[in-house]
Protein backbone atom coordinates (compact mmCIF):
# COMPACT_ATOMS: atom_id res chain seq x y z
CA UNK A 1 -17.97 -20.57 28.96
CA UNK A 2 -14.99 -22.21 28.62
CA UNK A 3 -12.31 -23.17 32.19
CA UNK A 4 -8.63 -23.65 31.20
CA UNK A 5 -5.73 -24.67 33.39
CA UNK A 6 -2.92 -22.23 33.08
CA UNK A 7 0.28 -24.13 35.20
CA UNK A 8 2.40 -21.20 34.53
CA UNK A 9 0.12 -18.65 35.83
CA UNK A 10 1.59 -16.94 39.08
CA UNK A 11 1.05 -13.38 39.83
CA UNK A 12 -1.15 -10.62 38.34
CA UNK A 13 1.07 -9.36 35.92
CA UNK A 14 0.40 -13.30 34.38
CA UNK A 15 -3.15 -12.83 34.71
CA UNK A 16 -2.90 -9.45 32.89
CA UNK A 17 -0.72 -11.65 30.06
CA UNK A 18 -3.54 -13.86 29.76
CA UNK A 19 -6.46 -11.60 29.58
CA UNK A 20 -4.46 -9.65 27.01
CA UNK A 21 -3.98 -12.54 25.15
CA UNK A 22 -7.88 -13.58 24.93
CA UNK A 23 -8.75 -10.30 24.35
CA UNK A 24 -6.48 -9.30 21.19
CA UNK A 25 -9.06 -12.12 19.38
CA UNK A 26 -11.80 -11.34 21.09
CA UNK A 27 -12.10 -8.14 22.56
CA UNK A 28 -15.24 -8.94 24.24
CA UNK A 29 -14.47 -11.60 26.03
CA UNK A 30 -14.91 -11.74 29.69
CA UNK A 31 -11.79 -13.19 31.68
CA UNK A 32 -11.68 -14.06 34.93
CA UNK A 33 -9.03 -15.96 36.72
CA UNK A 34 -7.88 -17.67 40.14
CA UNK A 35 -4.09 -17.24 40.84
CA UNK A 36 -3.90 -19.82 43.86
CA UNK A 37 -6.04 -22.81 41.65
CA UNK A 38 -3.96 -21.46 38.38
CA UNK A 39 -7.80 -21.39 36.83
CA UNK A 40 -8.78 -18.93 34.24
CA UNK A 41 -12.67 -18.45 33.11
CA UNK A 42 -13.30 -17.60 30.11
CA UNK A 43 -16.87 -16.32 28.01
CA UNK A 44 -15.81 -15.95 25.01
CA UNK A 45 -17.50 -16.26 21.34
CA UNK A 46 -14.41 -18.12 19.70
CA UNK A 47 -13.44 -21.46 20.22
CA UNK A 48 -11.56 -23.27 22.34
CA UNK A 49 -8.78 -24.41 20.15
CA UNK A 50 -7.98 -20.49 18.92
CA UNK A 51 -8.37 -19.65 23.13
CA UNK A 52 -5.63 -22.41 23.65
CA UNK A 53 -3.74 -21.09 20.57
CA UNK A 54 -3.50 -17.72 21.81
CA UNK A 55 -2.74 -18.26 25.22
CA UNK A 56 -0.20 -20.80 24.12
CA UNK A 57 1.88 -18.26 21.68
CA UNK A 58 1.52 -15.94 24.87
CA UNK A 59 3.60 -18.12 27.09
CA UNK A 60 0.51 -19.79 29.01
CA UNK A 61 0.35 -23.24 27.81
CA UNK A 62 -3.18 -24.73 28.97
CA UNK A 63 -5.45 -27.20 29.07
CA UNK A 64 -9.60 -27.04 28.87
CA UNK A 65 -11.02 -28.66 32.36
CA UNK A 66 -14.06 -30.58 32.28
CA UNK A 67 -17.20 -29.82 34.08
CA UNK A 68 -15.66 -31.76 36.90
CA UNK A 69 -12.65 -30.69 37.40
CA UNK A 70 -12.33 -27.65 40.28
């Protein structure tokens, strides 16, 4: 389970950008995300340098959070 920080992540169409862009390399993955804390949760088999990747060609530059990071 990985928790990114997604800045530019504002309204649901931008969640719907994000999810799409997890899910094109891996379609199972489960995305969930938090529009007010710009959060998105991610279970996901791949990695978290092709997650980054991915989200970063979409537009959604982000950054992994640490376990203690809210």
């Amino acid at each position: 389970m990985y928790r990114f920080h997604v800045p530019d992540m504002t309204c649901g169409g931008c969640l719907r950008s994000v999810r799409q862009a997890i899910q094109r390399i891996d379609p199972q993955a489960q995305v969930d995300g938090d529009l007010e804390s710009h959060v998105v949760t991610v279970a996901s088999s791949q990695g978290e340098a092709l997650l980054l990747s991915a989200l970063d060609k979409a537009g959604f530059p982000a950054r992994l959070l640490s376990q203690h990071e809210a």
